[in-house]
Protein backbone atom coordinates (compact mmCIF):
# COMPACT_ATOMS: atom_id res chain seq x y z
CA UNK A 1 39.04 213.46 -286.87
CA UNK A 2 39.49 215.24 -290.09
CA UNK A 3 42.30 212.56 -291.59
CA UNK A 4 41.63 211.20 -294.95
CA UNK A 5 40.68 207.29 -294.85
CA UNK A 6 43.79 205.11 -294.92
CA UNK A 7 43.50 202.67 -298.13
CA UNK A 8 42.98 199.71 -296.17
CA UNK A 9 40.12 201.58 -294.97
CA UNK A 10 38.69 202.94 -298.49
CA UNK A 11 39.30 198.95 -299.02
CA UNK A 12 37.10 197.84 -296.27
CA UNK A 13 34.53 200.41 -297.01
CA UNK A 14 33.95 199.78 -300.20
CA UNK A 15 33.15 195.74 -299.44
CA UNK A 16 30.65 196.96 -296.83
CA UNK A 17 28.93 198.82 -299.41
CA UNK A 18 28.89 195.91 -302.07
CA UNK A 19 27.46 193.90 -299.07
CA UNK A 20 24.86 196.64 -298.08
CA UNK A 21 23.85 196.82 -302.38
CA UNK A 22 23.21 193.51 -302.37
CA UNK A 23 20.81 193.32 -298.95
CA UNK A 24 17.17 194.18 -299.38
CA UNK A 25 15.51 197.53 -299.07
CA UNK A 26 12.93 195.62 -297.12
CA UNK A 27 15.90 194.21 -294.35
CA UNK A 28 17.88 197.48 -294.55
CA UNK A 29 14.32 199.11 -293.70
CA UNK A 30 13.68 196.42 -290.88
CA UNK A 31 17.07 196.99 -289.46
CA UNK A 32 16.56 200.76 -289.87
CA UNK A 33 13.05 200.81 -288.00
CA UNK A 34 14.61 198.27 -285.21
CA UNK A 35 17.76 200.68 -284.05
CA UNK A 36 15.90 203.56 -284.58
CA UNK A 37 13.23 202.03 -281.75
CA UNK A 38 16.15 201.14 -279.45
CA UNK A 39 17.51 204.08 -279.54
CA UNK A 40 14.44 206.13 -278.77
CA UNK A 41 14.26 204.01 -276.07
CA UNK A 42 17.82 204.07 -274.29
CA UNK A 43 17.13 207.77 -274.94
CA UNK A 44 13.97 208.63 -272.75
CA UNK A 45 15.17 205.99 -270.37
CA UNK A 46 18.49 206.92 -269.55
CA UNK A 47 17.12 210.64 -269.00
CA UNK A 48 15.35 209.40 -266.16
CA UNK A 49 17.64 207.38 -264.72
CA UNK A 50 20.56 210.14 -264.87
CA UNK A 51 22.25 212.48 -262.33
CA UNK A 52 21.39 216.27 -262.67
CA UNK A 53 24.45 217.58 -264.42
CA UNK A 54 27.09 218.91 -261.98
CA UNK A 55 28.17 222.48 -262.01
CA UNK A 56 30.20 223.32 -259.02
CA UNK A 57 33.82 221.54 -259.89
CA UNK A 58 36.24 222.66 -262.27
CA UNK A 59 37.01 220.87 -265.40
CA UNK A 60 39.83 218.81 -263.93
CA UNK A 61 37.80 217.33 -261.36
CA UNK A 62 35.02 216.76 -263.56
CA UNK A 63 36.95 214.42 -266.18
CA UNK A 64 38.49 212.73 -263.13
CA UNK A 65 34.85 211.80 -262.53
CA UNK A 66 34.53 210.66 -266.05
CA UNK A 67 37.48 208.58 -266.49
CA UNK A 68 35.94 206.96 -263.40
CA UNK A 69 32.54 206.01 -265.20
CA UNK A 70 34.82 204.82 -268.33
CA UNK A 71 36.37 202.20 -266.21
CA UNK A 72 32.96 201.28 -264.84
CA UNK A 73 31.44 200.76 -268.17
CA UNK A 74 34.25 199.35 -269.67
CA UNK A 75 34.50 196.89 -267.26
CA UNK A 76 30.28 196.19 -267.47
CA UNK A 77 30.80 196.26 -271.43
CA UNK A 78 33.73 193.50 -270.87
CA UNK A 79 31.46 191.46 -268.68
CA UNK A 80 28.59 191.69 -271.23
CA UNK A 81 30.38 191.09 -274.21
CA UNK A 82 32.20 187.96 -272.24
CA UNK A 83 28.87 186.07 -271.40
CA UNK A 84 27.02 186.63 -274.46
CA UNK A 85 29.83 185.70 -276.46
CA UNK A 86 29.96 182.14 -274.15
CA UNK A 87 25.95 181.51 -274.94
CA UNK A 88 26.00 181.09 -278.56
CA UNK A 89 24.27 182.26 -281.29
CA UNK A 90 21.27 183.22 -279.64
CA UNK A 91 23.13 185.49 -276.54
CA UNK A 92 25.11 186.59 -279.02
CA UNK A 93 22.53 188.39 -280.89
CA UNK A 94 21.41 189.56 -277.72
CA UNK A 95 24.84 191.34 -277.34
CA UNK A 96 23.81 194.27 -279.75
CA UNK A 97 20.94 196.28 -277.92
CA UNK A 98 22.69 195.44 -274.35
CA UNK A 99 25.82 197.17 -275.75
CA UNK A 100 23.56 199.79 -277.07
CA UNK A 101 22.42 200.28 -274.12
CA UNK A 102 25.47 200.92 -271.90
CA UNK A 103 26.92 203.02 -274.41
CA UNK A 104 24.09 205.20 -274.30
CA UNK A 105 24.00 205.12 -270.38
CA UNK A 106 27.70 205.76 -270.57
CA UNK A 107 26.99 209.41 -272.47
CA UNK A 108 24.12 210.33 -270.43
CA UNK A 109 26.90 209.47 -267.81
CA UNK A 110 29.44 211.99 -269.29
CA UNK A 111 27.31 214.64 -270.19
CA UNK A 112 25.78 215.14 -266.64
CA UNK A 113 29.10 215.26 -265.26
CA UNK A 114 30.79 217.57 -268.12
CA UNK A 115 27.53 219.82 -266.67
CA UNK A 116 24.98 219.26 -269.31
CA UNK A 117 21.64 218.98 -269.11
CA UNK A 118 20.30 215.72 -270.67
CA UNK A 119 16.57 217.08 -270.17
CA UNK A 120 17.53 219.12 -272.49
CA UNK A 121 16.67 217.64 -276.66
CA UNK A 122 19.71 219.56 -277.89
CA UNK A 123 22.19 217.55 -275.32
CA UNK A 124 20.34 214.47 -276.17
CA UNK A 125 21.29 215.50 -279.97
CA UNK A 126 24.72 216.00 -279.12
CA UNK A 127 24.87 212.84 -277.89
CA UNK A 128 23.69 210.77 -280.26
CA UNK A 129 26.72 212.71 -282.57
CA UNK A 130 29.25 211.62 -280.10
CA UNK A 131 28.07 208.48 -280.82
CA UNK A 132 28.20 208.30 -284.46
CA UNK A 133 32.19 210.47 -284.44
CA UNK A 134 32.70 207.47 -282.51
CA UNK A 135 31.39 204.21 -284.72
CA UNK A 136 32.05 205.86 -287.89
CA UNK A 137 34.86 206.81 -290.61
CA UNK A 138 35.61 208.78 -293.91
CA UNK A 139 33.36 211.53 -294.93
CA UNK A 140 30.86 210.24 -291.98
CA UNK A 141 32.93 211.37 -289.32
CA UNK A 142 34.34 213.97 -290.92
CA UNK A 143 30.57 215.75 -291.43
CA UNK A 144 29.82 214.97 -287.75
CA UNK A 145 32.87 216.46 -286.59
CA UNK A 146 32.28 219.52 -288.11
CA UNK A 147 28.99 219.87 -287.04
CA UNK A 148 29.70 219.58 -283.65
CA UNK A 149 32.52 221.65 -283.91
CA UNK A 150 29.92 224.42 -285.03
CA UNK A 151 27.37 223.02 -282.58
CA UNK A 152 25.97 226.51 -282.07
CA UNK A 153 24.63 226.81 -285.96
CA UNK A 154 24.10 223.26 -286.02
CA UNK A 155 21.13 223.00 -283.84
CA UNK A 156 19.58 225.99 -285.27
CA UNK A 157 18.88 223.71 -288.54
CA UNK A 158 16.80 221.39 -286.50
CA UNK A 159 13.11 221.62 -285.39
CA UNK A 160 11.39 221.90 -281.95
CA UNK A 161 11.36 219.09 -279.41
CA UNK A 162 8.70 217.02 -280.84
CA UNK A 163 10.43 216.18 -283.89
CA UNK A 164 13.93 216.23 -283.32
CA UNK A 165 14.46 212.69 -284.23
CA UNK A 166 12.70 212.85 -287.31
CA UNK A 167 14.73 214.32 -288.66
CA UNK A 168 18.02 212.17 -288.42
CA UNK A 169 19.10 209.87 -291.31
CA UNK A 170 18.37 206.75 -289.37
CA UNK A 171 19.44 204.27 -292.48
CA UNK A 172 22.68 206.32 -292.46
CA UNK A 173 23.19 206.04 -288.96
CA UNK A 174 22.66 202.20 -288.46
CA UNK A 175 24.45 201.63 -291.28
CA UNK A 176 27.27 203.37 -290.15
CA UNK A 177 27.30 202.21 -286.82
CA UNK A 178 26.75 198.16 -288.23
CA UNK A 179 29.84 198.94 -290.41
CA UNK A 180 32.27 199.67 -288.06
CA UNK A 181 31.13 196.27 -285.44
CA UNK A 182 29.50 194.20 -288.26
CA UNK A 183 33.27 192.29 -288.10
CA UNK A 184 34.49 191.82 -284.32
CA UNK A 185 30.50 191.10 -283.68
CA UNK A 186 30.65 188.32 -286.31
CA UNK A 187 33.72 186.81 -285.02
CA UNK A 188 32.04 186.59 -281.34
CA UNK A 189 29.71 184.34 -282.88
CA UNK A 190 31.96 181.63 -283.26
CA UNK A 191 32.12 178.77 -281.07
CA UNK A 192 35.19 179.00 -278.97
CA UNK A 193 36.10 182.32 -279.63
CA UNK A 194 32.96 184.79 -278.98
CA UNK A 195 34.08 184.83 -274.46
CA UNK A 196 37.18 186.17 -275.98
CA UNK A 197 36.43 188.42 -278.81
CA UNK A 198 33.01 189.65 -277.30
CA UNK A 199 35.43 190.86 -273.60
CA UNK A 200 38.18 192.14 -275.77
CA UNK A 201 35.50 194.12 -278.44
CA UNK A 202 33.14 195.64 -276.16
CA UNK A 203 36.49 197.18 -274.02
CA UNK A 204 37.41 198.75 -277.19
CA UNK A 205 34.55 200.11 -278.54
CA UNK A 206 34.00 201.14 -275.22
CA UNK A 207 37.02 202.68 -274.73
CA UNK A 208 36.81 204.73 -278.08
CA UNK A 209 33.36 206.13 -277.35
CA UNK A 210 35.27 207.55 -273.95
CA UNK A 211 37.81 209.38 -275.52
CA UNK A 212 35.41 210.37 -278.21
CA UNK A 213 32.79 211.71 -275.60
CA UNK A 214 36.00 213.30 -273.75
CA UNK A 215 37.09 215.13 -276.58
CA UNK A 216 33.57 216.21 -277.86
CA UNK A 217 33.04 218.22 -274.59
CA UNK A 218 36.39 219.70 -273.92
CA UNK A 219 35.91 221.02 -277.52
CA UNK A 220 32.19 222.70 -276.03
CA UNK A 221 34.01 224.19 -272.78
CA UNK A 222 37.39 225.05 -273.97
CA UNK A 223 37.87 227.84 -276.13
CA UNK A 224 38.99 226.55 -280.09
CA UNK A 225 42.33 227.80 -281.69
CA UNK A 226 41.74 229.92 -284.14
């Protein structure tokens, strides 16, 4: 987590911000305002529709649990990106708040059965980190990482329930997120290719965000070398 960027990676980073320059306030703002929505959405949704955490196995039978519900959305994030990358243009625009979607589920997922409570705003903070450790790079996910490997003074910077998500950096966090897609999610949108690159994209994104969520917990229930 804490590795420099490679060059090819400086490289690549420094085209996607010549591209971002060059985009309107006005879209980036659009964008912005559009994720930010979806998110808030998948976020009071999938607290409804999750599991109360578990609390009565131990830690190896808990991730056995997990690496279960990484096959099942890798598999449904395979499927997804598969069919929308068949229908064209159109389905495959569609592909980017249905993958949203199941990679939020998948957290919710993984937090209830690590044995948090996703009731709670804080967990639902902590998830939304795992997510952006996962889909981003350089100083990005270097700054997440070490706030969530200080979790505890972390979430004493932020405010009370009711404005929690205020107070993320919603430009940053799209555009972080859009950065690290923007180029499998272009290539599904080409005729004959999209089935192929949408299956083989949304497996490994979703694969990442599972050993990313994996990771992020053991590091909240094991103790840290010092």
């Amino acid at each position: 987590m804490q590795k420099s960027p490679t060059v090819l990676q400086w490289a690549a980073k420094s085209i996607q911000d010549k591209i971002n320059e060059k985009i309107p306030q006005k879209v980036h703002d659009v964008i912005t305002e559009s994720i930010k929505h979806l998110v808030q959405t998948v976020l009071v949704g999938s607290e409804w529709t999750t599991k109360s955490a578990t609390t009565a196995v131990s830690l190896e039978e808990k991730e056995k649990q997990v690496l279960e519900k990484i096959k099942m959305y890798k598999y449904t994030a395979t499927v997804e990106g598969a069919g929308t990358g068949m229908g064209g243009l159109l389905l495959g625009l569609a592909d980017f708040p249905m993958l949203l979607s199941i990679k939020m589920k998948f957290l919710f997922d993984a937090a209830s059965l690590y044995g948090f409570d996703v009731k709670d705003y804080r967990e639902r903070l902590y998830i939304l980190h795992i997510f952006q450790l996962a889909f981003s790079s350089g100083e990005v996910r270097i700054e997440t990482f070490h706030k969530m490997k200080n979790w505890h003074e972390t979430i004493r910077a932020y405010p009370s329930h009711a404005d929690y998500l205020k107070q993320l950096d919603w430009q940053k966090f799209q555009q972080t997120y859009r950065d690290h897609i923007d180029l499998a999610k272009m290539l599904q949108l080409v005729p004959g290719l999209g089935a192929v690159v949408g299956a083989a994209a949304n497996y490994q994104f979703l694969d990442e965000l599972g050993r990313a969520a994996m990771n992020a917990y053991r590091m909240r229930l094991l103790p840290l070398p010092r």
